[in-house]
N, C-alpha and C. Protein backbone atom coordinates (compact mmCIF):
# COMPACT_ATOMS: atom_id res chain seq x y z
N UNK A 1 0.82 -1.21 0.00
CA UNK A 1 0.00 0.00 0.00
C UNK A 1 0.85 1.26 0.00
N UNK A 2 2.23 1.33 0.43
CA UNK A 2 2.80 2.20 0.56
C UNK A 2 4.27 2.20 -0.68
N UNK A 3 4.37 1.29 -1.10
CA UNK A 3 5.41 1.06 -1.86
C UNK A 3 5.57 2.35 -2.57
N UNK A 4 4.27 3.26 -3.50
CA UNK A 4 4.66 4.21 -3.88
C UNK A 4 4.87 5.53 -3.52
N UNK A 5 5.08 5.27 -1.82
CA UNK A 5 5.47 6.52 -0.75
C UNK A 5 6.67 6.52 0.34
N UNK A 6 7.60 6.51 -1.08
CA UNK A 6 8.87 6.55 0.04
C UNK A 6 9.12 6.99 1.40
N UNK A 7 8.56 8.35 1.34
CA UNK A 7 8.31 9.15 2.42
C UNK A 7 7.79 8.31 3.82
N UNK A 8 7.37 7.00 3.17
CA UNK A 8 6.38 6.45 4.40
C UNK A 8 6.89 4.99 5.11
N UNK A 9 7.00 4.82 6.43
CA UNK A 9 7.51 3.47 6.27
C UNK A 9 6.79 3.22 7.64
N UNK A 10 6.82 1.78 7.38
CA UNK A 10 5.47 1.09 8.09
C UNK A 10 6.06 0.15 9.59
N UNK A 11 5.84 0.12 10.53
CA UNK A 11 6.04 -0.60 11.67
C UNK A 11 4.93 -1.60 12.01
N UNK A 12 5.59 -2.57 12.61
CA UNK A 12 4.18 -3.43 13.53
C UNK A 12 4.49 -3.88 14.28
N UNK A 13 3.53 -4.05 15.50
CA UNK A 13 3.78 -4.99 16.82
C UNK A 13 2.75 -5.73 16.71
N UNK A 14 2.78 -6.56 18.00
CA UNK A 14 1.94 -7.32 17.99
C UNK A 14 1.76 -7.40 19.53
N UNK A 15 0.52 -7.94 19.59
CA UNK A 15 0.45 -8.48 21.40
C UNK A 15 -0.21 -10.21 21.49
N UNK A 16 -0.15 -10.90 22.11
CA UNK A 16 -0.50 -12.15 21.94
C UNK A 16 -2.37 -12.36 22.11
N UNK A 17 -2.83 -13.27 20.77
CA UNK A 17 -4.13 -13.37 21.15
C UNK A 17 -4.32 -14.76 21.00
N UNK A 18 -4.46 -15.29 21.54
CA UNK A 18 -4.63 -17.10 21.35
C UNK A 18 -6.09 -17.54 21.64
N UNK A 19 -6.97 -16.61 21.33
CA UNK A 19 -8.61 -17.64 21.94
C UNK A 19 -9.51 -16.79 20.98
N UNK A 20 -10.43 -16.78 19.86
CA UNK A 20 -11.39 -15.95 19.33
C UNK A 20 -12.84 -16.44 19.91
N UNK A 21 -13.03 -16.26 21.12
CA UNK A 21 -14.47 -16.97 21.63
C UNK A 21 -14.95 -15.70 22.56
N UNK A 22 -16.57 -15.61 22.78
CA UNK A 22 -17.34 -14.85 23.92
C UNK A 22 -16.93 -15.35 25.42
N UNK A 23 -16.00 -16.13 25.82
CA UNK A 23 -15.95 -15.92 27.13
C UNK A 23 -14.66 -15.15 28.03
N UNK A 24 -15.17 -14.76 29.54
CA UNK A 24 -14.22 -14.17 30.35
C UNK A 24 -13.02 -14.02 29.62
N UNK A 25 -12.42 -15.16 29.80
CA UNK A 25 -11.21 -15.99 29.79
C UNK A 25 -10.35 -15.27 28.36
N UNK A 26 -11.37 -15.30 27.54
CA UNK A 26 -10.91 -14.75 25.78
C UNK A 26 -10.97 -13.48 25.49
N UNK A 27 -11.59 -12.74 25.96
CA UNK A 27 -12.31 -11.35 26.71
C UNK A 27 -10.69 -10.82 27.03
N UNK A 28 -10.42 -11.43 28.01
CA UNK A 28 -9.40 -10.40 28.75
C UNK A 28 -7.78 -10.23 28.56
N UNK A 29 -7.84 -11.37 26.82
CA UNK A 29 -7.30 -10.89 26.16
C UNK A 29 -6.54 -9.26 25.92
N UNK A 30 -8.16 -8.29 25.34
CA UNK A 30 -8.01 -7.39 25.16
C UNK A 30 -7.68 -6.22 26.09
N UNK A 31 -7.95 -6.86 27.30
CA UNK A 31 -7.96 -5.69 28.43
C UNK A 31 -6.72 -4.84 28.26
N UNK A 32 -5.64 -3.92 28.94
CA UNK A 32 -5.17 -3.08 29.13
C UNK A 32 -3.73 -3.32 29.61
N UNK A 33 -3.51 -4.48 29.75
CA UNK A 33 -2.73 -5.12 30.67
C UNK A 33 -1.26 -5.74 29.17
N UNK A 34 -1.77 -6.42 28.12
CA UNK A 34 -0.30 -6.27 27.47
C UNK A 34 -0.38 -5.25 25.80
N UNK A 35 -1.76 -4.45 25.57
CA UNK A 35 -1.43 -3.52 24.66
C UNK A 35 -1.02 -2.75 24.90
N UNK A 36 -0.30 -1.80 26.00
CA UNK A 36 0.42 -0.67 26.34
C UNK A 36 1.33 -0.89 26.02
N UNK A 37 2.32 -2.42 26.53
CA UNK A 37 3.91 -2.54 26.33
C UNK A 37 4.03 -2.36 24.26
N UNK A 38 2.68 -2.95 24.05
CA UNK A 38 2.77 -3.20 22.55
C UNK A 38 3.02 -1.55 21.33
N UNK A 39 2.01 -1.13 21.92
CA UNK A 39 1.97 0.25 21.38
C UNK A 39 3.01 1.37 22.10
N UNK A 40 3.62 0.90 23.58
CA UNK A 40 4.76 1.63 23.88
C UNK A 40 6.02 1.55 22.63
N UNK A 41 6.07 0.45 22.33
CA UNK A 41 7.26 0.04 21.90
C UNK A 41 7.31 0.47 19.84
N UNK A 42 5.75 0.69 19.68
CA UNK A 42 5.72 1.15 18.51
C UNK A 42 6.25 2.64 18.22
N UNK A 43 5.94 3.67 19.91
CA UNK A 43 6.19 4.71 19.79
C UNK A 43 7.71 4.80 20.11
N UNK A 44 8.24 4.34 20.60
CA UNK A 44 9.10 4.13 20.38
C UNK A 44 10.08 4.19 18.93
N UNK A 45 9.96 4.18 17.87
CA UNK A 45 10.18 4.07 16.97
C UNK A 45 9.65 5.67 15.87
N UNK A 46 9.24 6.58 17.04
CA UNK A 46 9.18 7.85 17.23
C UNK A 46 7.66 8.33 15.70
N UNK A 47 6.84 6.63 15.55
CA UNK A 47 5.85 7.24 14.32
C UNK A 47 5.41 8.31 14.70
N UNK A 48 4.07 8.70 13.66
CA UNK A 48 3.18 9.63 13.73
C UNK A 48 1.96 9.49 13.81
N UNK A 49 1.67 8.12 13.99
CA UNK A 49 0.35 7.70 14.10
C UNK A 49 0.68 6.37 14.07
N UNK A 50 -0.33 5.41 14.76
CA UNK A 50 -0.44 3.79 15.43
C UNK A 50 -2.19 3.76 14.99
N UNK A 51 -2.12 2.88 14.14
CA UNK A 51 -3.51 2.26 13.74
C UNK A 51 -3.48 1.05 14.08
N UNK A 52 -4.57 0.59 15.11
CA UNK A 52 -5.04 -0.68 15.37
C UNK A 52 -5.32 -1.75 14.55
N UNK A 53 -4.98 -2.64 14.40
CA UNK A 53 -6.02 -3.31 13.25
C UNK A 53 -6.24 -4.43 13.57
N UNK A 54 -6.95 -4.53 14.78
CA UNK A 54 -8.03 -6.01 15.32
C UNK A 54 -9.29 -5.77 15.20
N UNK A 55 -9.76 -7.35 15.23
CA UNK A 55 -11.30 -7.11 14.83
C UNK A 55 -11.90 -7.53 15.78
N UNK A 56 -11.39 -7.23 16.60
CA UNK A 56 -12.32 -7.29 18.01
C UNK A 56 -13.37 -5.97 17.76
N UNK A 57 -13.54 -4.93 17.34
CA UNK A 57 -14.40 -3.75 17.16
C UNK A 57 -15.79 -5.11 16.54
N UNK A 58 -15.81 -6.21 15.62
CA UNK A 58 -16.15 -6.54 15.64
C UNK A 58 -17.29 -7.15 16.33
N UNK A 59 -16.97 -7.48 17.52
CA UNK A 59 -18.10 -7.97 18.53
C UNK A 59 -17.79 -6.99 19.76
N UNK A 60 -16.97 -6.19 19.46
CA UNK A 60 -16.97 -5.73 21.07
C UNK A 60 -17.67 -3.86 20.70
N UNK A 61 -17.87 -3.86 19.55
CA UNK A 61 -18.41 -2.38 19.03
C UNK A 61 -17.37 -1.30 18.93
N UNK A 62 -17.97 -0.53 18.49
CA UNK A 62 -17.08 0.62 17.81
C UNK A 62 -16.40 1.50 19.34
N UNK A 63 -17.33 2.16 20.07
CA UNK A 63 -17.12 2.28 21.25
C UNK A 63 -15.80 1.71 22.23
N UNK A 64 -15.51 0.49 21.51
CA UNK A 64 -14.11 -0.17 22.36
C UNK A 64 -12.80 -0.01 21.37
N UNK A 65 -12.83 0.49 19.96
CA UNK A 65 -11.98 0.83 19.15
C UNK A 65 -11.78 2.62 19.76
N UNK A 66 -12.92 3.60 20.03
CA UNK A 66 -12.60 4.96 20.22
C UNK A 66 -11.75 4.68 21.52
N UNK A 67 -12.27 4.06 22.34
CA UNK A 67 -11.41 4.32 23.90
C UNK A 67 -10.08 3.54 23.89
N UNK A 68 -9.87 2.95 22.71
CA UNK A 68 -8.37 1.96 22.97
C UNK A 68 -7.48 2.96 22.13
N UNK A 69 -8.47 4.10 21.39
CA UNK A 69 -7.63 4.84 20.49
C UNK A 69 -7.47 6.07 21.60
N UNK A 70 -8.05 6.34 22.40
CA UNK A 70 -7.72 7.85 23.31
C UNK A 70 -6.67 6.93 24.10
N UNK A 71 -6.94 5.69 24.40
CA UNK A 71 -5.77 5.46 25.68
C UNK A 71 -4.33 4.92 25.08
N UNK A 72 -4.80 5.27 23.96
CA UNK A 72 -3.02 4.82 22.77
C UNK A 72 -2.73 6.34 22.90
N UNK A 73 -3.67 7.67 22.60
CA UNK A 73 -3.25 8.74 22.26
C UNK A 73 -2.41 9.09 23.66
N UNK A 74 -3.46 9.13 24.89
CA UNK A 74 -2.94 9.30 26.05
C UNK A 74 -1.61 8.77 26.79
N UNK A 75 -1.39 7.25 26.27
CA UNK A 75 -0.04 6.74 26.89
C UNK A 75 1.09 7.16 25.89
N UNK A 76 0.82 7.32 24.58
CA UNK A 76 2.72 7.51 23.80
C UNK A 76 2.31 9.40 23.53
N UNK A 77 1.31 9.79 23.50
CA UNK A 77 1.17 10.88 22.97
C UNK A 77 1.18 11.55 20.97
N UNK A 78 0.88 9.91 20.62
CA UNK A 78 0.85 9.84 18.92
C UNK A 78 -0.65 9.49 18.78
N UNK A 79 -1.62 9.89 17.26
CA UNK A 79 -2.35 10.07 17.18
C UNK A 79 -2.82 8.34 16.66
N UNK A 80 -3.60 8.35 17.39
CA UNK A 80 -4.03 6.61 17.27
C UNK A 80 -5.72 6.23 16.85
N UNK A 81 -5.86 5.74 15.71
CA UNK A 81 -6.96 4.84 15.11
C UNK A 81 -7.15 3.46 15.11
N UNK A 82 -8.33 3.18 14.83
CA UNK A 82 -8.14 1.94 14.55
C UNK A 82 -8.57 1.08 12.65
N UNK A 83 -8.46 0.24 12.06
CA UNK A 83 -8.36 0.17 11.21
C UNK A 83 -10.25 0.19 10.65
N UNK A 84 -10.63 -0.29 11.48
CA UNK A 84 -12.25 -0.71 11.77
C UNK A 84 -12.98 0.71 11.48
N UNK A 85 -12.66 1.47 12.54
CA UNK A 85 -12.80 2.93 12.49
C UNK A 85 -12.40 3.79 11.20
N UNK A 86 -11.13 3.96 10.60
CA UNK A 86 -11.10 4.04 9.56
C UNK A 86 -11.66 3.77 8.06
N UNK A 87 -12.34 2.69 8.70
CA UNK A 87 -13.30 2.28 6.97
C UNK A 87 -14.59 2.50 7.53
N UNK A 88 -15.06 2.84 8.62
CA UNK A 88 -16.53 3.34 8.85
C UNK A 88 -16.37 5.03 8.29
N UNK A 89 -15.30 5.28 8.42
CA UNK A 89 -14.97 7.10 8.59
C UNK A 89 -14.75 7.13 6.69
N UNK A 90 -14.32 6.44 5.99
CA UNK A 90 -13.71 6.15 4.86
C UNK A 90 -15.35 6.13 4.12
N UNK A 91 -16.50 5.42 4.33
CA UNK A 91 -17.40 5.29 3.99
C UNK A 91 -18.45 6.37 4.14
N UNK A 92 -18.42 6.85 5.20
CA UNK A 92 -19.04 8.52 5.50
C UNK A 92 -18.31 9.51 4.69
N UNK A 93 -17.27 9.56 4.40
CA UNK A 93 -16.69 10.59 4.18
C UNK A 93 -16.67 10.36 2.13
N UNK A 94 -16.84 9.30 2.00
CA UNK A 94 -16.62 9.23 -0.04
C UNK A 94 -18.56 9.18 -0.25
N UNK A 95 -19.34 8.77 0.57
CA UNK A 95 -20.83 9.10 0.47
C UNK A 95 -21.11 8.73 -0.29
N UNK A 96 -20.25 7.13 -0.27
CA UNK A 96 -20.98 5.92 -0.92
C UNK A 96 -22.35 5.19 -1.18
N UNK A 97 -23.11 5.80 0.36
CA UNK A 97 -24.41 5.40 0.40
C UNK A 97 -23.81 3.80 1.09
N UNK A 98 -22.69 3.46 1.73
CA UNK A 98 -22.64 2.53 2.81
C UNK A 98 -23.60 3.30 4.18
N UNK A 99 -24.63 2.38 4.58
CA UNK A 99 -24.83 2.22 5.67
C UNK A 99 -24.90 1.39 6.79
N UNK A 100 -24.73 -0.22 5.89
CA UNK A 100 -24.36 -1.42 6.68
C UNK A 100 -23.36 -2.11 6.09
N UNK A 101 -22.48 -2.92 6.78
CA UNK A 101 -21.61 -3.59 6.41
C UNK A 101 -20.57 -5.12 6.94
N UNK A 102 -20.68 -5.75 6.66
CA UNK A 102 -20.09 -7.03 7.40
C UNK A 102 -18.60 -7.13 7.57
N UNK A 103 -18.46 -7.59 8.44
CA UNK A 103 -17.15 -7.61 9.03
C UNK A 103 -16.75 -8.94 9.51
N UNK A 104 -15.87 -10.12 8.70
CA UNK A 104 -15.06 -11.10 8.94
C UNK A 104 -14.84 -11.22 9.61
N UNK A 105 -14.44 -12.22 11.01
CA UNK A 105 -13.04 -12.39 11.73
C UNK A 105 -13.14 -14.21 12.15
N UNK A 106 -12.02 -14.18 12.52
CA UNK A 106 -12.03 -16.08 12.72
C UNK A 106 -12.59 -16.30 14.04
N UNK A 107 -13.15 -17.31 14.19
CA UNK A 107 -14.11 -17.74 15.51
C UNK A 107 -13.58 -19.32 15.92
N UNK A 108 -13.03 -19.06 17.31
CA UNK A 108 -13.16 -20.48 17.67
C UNK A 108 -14.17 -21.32 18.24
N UNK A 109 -14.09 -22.77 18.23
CA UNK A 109 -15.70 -23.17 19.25
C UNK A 109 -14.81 -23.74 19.76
């Protein structure tokens, strides 16, 4: 996506997710506890912006993509999205006439 923007170069972390299911246990995954070290370490690398791109917004709503993006903005002080968010904002903004839309992700049983 960027190949024809030198200017631009791309980082990634990761944090560990090993369970795609509705319970506790898979849940608390996402909590607060190892995406800080993850997105510390991106800022680190002094970007200009950290875009999320899990699909947990998926079942956990849009609402849990805005607050993981203020508490990315709040801990490195870089401007933080998420990728989910971005194509809802991407679809408002070209006035495609998207108003619903499905969203993939892998499910364990």
């Amino acid at each position: 996506m960027v190949a024809e923007a030198p200017e631009i170069s791309v980082h990634f972390g990761r944090f560990r997710v090993a369970e795609i299911v509705l319970n506790e246990r898979a849940l608390a995954q996402f909590d607060d506890g190892p995406r800080p070290e993850a997105v510390g370490l991106l800022a680190d690398a002094r970007v200009k912006a950290i875009c999320w791109n899990g699909t947990s917004t998926g079942w956990l709503g849009f609402d849990t993509d805005r607050a993981l993006s203020a508490a990315i903005e709040r801990r490195t002080g870089v401007a933080a999205s998420s990728s989910v968010l971005s194509l809802a904002d991407a679809f408002r903004r070209t006035r495609v006439g998207v108003e619903r839309y499905g969203l993939g992700h892998p499910v364990q049983r």
